[in-house]
C-alpha atoms as a PDB file:
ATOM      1  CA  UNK A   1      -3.632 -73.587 163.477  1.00  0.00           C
ATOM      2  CA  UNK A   2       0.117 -74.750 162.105  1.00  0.00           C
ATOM      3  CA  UNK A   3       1.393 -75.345 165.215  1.00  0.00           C
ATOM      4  CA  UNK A   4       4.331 -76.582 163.716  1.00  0.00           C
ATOM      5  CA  UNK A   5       5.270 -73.777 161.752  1.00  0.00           C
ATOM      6  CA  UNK A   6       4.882 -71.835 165.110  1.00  0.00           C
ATOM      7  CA  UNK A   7       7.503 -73.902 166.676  1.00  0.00           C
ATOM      8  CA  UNK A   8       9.713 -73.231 164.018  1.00  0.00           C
ATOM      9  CA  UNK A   9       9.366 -70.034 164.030  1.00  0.00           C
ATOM     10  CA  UNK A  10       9.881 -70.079 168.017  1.00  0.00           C
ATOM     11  CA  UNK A  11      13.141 -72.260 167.880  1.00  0.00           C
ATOM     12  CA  UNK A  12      14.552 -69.995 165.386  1.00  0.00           C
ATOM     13  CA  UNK A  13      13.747 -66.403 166.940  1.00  0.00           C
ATOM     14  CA  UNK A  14      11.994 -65.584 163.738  1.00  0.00           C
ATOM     15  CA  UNK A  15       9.404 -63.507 165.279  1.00  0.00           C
ATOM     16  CA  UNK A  16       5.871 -63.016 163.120  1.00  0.00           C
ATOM     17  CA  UNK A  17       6.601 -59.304 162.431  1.00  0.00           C
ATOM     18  CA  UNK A  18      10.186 -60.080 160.797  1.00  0.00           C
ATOM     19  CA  UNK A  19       8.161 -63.046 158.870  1.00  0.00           C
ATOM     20  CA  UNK A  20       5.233 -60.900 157.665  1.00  0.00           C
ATOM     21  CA  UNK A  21       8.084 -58.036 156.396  1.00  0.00           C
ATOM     22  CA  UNK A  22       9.434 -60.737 154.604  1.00  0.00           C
ATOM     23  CA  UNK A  23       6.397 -62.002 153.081  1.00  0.00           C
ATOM     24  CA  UNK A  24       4.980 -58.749 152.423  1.00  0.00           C
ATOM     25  CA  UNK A  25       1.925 -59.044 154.560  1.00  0.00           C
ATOM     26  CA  UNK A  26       0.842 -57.057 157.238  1.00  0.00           C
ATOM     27  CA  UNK A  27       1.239 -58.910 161.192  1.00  0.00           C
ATOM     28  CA  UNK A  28      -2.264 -59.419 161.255  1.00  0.00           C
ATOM     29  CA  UNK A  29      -2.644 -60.237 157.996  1.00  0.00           C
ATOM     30  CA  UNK A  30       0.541 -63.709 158.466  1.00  0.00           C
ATOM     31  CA  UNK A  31      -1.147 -64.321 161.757  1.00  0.00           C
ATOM     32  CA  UNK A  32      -4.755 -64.837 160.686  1.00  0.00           C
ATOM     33  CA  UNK A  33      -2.844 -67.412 157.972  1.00  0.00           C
ATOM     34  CA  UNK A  34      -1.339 -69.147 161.027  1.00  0.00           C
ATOM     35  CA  UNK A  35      -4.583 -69.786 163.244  1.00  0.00           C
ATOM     36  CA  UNK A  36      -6.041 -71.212 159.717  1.00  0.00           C
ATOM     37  CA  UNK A  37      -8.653 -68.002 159.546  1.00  0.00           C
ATOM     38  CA  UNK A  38      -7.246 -67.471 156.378  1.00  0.00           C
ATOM     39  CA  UNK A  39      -5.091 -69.303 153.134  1.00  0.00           C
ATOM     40  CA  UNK A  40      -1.499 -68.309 152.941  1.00  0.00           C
ATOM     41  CA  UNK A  41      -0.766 -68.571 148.972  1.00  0.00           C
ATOM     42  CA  UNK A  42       1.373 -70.879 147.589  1.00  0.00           C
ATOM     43  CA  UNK A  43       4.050 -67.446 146.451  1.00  0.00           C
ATOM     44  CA  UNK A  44       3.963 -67.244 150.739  1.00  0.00           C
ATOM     45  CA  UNK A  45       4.082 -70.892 151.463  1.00  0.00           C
ATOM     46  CA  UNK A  46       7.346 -71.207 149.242  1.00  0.00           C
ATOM     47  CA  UNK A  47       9.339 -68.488 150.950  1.00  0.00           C
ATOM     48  CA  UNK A  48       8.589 -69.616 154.079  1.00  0.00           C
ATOM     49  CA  UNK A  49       9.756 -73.389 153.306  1.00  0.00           C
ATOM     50  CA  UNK A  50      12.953 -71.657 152.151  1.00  0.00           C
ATOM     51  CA  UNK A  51      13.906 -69.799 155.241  1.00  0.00           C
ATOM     52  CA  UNK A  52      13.360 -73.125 156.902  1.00  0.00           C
ATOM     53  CA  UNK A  53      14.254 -75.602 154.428  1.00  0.00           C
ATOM     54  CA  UNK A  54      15.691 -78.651 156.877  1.00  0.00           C
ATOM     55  CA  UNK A  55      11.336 -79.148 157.364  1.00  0.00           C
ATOM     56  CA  UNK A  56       9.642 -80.165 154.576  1.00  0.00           C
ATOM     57  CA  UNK A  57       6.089 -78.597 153.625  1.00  0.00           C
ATOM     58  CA  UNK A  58       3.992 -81.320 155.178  1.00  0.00           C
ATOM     59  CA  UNK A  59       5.412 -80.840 158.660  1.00  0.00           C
ATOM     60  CA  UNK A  60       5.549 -76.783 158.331  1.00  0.00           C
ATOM     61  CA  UNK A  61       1.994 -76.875 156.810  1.00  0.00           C
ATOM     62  CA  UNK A  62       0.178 -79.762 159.164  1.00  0.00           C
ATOM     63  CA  UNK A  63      -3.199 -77.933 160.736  1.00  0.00           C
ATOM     64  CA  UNK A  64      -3.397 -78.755 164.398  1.00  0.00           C
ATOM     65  CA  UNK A  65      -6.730 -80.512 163.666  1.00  0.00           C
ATOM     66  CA  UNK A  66      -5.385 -82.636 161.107  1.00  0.00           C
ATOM     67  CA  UNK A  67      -2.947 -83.976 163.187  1.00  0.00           C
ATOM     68  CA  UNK A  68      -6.158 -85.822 165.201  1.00  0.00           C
ATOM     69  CA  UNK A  69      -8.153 -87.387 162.244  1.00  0.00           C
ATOM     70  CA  UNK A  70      -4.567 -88.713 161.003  1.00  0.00           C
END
């Protein structure tokens, strides 16, 4: 799960639905990429570093489970 990225998303009022529009995924579809059930691309994972650029990848993209073996 990138926890972080759902923070982000959470702080900024960028709700998943207005995130999968603008990724051009279904809701399902972005939030299935967030739990980690399934890869977001690396066309997705560059769009959403641009709408929140001040992060950098590493923190957007950090699993929740990686953060413990680190």
């Amino acid at each position: 799960m990138f926890k972080n990225l759902i923070s982000v998303m959470a702080r900024r009022g960028i709700p998943s639905d207005d995130l999968a529009r603008i990724l051009g995924i279904h809701r399902n579809t972005l939030l299935k990429k967030i739990k980690g059930e399934s890869e977001f691309t690396l066309t997705e994972a560059d769009v959403i570093h641009a709408i929140f650029n001040e992060y950098d990848y590493k923190y957007l993209f950090t699993r929740e489970q990686e953060k413990i073996l680190a």
